[in-house]
N, C-alpha and C. Protein backbone atom coordinates (compact mmCIF):
# COMPACT_ATOMS: atom_id res chain seq x y z
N UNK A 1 34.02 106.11 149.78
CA UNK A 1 33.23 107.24 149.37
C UNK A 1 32.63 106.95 147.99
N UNK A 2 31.32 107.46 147.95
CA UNK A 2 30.75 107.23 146.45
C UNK A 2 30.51 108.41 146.05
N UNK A 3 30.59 108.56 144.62
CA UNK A 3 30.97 109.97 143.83
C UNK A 3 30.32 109.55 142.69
N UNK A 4 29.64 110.72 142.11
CA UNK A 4 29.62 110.77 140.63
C UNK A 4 30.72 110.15 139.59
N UNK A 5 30.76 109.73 138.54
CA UNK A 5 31.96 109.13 137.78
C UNK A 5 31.99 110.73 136.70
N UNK A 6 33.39 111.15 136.70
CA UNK A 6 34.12 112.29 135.74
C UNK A 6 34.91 111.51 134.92
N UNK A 7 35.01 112.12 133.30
CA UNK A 7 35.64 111.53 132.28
C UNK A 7 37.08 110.98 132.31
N UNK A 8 37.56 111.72 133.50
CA UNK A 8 38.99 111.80 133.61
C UNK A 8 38.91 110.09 134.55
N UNK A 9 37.91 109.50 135.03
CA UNK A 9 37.79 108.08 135.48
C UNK A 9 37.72 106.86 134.48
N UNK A 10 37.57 107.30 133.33
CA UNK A 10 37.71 105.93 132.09
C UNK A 10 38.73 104.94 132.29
N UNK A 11 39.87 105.55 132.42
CA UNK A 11 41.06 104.75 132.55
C UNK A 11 41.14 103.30 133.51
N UNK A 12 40.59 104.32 135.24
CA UNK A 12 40.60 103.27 136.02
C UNK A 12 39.32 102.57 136.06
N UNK A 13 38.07 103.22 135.55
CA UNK A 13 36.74 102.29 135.30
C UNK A 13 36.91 101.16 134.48
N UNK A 14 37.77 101.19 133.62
CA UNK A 14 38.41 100.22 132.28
C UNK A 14 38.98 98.51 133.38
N UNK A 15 40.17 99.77 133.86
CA UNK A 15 40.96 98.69 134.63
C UNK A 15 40.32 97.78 135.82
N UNK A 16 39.35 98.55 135.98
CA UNK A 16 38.48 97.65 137.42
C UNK A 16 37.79 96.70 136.59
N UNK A 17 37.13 97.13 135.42
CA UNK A 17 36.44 96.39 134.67
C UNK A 17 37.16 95.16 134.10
N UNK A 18 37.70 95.28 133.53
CA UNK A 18 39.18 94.42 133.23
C UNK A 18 39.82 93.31 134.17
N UNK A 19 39.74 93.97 135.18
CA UNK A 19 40.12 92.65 136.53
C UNK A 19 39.05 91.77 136.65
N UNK A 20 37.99 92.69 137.07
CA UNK A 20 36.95 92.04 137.55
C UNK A 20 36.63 90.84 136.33
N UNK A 21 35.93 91.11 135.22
CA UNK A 21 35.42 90.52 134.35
C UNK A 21 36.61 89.49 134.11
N UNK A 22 38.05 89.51 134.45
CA UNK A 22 38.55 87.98 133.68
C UNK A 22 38.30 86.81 134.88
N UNK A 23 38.48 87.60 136.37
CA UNK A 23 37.87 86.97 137.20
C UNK A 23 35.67 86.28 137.03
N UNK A 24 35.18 86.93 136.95
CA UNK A 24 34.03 86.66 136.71
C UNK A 24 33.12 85.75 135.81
N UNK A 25 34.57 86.29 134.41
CA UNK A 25 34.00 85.86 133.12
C UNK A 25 34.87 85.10 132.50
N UNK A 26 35.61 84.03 132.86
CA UNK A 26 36.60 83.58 132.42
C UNK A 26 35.92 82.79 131.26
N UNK A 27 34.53 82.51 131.21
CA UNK A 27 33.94 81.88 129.97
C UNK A 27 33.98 82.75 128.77
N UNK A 28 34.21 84.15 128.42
CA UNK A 28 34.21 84.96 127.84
C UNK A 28 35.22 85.00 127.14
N UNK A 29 34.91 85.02 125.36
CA UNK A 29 36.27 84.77 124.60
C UNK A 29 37.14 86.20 124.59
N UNK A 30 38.88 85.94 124.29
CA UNK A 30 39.22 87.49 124.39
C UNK A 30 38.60 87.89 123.23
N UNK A 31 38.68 87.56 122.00
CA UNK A 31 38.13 88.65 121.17
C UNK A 31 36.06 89.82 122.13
N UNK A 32 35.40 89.04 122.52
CA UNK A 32 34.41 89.24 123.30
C UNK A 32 34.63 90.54 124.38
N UNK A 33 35.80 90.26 125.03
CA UNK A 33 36.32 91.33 125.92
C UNK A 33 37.45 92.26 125.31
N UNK A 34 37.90 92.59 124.33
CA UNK A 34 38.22 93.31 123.68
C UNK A 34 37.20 94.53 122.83
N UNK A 35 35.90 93.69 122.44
CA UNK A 35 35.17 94.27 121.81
C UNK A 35 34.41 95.50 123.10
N UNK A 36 34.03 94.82 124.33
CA UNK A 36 33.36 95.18 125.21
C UNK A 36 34.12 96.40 125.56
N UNK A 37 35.67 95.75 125.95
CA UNK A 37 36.30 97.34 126.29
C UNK A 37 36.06 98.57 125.71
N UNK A 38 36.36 98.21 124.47
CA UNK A 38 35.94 99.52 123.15
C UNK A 38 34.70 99.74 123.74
N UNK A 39 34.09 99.22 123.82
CA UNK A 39 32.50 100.00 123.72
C UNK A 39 32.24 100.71 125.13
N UNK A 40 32.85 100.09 126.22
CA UNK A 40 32.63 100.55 127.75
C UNK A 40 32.93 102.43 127.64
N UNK A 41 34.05 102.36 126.60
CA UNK A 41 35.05 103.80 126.56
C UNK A 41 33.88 104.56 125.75
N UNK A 42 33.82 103.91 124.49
CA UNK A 42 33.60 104.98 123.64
C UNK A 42 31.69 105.46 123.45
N UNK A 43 31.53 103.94 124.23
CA UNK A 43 29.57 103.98 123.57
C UNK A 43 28.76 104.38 125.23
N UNK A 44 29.03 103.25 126.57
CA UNK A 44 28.36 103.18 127.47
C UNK A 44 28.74 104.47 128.39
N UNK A 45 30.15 104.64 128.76
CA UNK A 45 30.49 105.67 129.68
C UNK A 45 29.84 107.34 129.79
N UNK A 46 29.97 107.30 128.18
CA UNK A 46 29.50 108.49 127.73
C UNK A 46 28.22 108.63 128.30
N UNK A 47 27.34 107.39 128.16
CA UNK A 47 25.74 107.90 128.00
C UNK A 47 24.72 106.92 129.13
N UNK A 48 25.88 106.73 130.31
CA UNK A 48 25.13 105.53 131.15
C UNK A 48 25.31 106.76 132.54
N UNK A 49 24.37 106.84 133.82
CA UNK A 49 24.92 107.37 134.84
C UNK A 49 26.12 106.26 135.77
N UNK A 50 26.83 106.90 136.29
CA UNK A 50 27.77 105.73 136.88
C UNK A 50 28.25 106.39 138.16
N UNK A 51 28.24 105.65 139.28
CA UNK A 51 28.54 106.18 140.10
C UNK A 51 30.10 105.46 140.67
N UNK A 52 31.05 106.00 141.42
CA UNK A 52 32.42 105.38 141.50
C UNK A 52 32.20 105.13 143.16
N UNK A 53 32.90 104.10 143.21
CA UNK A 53 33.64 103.82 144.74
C UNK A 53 35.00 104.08 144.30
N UNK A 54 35.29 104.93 145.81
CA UNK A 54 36.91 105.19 146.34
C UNK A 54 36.95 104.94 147.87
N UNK A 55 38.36 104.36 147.66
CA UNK A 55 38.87 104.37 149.13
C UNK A 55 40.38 104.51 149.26
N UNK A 56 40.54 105.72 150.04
CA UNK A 56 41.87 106.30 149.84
C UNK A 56 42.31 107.09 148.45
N UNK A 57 41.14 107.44 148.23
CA UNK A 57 41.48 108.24 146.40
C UNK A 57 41.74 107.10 145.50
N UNK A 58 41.45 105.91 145.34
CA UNK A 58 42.01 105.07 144.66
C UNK A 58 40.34 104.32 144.37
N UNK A 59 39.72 104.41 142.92
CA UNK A 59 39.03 104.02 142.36
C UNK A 59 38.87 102.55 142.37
N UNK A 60 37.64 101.76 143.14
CA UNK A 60 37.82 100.73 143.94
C UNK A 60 36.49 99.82 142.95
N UNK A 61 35.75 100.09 142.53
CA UNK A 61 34.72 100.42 141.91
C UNK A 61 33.80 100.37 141.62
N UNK A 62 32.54 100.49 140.55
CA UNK A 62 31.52 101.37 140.08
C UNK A 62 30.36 100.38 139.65
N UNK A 63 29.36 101.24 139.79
CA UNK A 63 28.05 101.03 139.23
C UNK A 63 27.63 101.99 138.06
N UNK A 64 26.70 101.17 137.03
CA UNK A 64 26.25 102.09 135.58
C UNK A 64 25.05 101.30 135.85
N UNK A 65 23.97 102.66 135.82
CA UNK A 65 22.31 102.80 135.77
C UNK A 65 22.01 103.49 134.22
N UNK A 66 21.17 102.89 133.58
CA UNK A 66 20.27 103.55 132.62
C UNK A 66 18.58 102.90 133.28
N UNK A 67 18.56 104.15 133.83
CA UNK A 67 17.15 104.54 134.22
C UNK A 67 16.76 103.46 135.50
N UNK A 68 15.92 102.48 135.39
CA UNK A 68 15.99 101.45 136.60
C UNK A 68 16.91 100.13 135.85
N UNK A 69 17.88 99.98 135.16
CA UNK A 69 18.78 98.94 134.85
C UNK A 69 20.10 99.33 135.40
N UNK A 70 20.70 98.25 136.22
CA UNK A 70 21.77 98.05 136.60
C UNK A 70 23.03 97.41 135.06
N UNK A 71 23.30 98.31 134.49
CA UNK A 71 23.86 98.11 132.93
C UNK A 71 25.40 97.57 133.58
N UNK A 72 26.15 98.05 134.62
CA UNK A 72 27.13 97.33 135.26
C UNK A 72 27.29 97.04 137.00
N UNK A 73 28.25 96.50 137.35
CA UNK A 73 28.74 97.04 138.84
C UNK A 73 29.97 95.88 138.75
N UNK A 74 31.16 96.50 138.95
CA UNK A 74 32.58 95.60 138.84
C UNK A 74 33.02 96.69 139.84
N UNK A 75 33.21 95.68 140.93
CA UNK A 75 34.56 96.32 142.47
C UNK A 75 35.58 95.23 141.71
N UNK A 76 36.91 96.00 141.89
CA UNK A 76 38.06 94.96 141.95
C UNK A 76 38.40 93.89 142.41
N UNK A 77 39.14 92.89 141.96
CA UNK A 77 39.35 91.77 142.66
C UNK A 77 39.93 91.73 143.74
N UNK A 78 40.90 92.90 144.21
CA UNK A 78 41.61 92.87 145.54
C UNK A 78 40.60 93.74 146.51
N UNK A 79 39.71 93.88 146.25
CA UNK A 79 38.87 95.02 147.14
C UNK A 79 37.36 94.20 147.35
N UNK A 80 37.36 93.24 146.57
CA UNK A 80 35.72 92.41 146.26
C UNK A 80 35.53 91.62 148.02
N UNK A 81 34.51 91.86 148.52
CA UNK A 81 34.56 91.41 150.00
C UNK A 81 33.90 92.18 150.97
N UNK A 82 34.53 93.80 150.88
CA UNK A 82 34.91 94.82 151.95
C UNK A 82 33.13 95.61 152.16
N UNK A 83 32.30 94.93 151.34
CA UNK A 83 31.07 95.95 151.13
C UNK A 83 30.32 96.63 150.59
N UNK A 84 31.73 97.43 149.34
CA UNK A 84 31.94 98.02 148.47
C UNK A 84 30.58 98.40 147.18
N UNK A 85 30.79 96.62 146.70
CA UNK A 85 29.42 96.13 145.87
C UNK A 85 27.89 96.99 146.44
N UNK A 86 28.11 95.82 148.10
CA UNK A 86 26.51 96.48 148.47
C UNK A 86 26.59 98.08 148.30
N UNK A 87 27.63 98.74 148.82
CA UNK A 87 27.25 100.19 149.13
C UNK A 87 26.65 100.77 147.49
N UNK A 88 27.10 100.25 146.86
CA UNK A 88 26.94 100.93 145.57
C UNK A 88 25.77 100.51 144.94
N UNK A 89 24.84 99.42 145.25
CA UNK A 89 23.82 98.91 145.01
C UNK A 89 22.77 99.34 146.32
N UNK A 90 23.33 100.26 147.18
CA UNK A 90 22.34 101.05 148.08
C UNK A 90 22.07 101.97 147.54
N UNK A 91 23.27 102.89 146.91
CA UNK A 91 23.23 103.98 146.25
C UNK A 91 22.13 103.90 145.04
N UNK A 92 22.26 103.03 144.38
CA UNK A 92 21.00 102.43 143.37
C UNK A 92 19.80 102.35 143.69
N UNK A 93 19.66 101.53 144.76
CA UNK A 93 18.30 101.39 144.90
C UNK A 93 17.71 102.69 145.88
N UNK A 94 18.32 103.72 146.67
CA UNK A 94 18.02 104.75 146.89
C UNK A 94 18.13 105.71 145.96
N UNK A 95 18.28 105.81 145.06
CA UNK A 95 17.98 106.33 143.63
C UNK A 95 16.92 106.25 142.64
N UNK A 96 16.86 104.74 142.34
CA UNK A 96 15.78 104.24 141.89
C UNK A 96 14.75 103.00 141.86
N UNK A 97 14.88 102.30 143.55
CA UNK A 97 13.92 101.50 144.25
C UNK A 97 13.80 100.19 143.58
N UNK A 98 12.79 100.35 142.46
CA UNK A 98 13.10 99.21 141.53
C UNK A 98 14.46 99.17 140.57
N UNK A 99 14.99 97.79 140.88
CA UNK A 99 16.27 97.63 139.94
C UNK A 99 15.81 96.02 139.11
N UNK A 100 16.58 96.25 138.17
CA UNK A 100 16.73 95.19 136.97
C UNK A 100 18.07 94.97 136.49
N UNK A 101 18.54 93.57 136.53
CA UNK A 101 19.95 93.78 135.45
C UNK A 101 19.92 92.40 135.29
N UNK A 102 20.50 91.83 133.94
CA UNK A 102 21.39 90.16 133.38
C UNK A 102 22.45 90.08 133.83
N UNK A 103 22.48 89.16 134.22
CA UNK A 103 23.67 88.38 134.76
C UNK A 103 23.63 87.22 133.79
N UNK A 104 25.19 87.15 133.35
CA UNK A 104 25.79 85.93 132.96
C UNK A 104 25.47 84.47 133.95
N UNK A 105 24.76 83.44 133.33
CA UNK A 105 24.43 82.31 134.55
C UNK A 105 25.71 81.56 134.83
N UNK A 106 26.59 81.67 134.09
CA UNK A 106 28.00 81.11 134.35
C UNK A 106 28.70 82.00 135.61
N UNK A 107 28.37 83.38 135.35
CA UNK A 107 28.92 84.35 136.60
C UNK A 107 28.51 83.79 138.14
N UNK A 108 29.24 83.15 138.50
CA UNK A 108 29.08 82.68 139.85
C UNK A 108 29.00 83.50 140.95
N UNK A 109 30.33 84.52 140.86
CA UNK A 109 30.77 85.29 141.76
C UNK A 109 29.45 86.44 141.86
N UNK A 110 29.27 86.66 140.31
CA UNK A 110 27.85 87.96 140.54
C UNK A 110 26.37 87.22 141.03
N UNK A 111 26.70 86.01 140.51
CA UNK A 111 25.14 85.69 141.24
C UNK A 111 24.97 85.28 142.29
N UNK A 112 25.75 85.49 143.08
CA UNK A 112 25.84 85.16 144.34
C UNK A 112 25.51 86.40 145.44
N UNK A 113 26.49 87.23 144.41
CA UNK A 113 26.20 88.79 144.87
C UNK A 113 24.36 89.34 144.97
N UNK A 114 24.13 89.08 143.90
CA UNK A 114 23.00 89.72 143.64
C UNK A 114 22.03 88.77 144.60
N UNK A 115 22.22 87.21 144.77
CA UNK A 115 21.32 86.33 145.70
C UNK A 115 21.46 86.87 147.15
N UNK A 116 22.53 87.55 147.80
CA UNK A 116 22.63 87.67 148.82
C UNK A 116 21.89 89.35 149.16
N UNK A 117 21.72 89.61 147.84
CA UNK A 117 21.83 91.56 147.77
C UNK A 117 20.38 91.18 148.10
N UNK A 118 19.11 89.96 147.79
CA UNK A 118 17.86 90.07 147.59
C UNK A 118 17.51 89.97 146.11
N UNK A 119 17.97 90.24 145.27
CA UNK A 119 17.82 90.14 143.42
C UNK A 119 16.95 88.48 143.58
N UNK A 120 15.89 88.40 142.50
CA UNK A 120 15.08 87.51 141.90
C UNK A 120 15.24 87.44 141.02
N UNK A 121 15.50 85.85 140.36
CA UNK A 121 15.42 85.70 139.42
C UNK A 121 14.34 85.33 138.54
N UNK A 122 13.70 86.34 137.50
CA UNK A 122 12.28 86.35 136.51
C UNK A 122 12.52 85.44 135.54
N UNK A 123 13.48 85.45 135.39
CA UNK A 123 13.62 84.90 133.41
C UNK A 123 15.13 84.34 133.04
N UNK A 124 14.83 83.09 132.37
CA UNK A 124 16.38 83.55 131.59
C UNK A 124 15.94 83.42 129.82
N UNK A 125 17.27 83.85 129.63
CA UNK A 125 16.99 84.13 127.86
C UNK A 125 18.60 84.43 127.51
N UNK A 126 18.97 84.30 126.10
CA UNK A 126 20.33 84.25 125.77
C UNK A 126 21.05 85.59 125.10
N UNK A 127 22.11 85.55 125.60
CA UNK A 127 23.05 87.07 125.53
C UNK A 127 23.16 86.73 124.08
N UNK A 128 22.84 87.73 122.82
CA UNK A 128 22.66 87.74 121.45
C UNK A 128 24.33 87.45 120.70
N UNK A 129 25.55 88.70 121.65
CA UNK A 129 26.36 88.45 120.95
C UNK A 129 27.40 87.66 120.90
N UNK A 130 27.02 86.59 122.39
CA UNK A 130 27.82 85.25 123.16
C UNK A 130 27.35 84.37 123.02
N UNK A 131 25.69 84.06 122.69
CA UNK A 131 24.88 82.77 122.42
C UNK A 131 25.17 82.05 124.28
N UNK A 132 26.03 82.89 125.33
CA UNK A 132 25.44 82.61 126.62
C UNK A 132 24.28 82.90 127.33
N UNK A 133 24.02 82.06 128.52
CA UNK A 133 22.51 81.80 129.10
C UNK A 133 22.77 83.28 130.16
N UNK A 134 21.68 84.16 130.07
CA UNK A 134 21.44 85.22 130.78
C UNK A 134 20.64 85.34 131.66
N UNK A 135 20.30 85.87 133.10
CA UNK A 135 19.25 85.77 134.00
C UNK A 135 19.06 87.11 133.87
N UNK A 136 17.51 87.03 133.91
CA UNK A 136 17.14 88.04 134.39
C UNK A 136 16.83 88.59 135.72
N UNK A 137 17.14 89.35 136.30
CA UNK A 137 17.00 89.40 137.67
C UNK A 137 16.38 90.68 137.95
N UNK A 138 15.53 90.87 139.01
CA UNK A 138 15.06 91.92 139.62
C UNK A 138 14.92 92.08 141.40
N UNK A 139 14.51 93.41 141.84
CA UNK A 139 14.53 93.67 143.25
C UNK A 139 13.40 94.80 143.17
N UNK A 140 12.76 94.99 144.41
CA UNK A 140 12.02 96.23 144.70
C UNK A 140 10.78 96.01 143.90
């Protein structure tokens, strides 16, 4: 089921985020993912739309849109497979048609996702506060 994201979801949006990304991002220093956490809580959640995957009441997980940017999408590592991803990137693009988001070019697992989802890659250019190589990608 996909749902709006409520405040009382930080916790497990954190923790999906958290799995996912050491899987994803193992190039990523901890200080890097420490900083990110803080900010997921206190800066993005607040002010990004996000929509949640559940299955069985159990927060499986989520996508964050600012406007036509895909700003996240992390399903868990024990749940990554089942669909999950696409459904939530349907929900997106039946929302808002054209999508945009960076991907880490080291992220294997996401660019694979996004190659199979249809995503093009426009551009690359470098993540400011990692000095890593970023794609730009688009759809629609």
């Amino acid at each position: 089921m996909i749902r709006p994201y409520e405040p009382d979801d930080a916790d497990a949006v954190i923790a999906v985020w958290q799995a996912a990304s050491l899987v994803a991002h193992p190039f990523l220093s901890a200080e890097v993912m420490a900083r990110e956490k803080a900010r997921i809580r206190e800066i993005y959640l607040p002010k990004v739309e996000t929509w949640i995957f559940e299955e069985d009441s159990r927060l499986c997980g989520f996508l964050s849109l600012i406007k036509n940017e895909v700003g996240a999408i992390f399903i868990h590592p024990s749940h990554q497979g089942k669909g999950f991803g696409r459904a939530l990137m349907d929900k997106a693009v039946a929302l808002r048609g054209r999508l945009f988001l960076d991907v880490f070019k080291e992220n294997s697992i996401g660019r694979a996702f996004y190659d199979r989802y249809g995503f093009r890659t426009a551009r690359e250019h470098i993540h400011q506060q990692t000095g890593n190589a970023l794609l730009r990608m688009e759809i629609g």
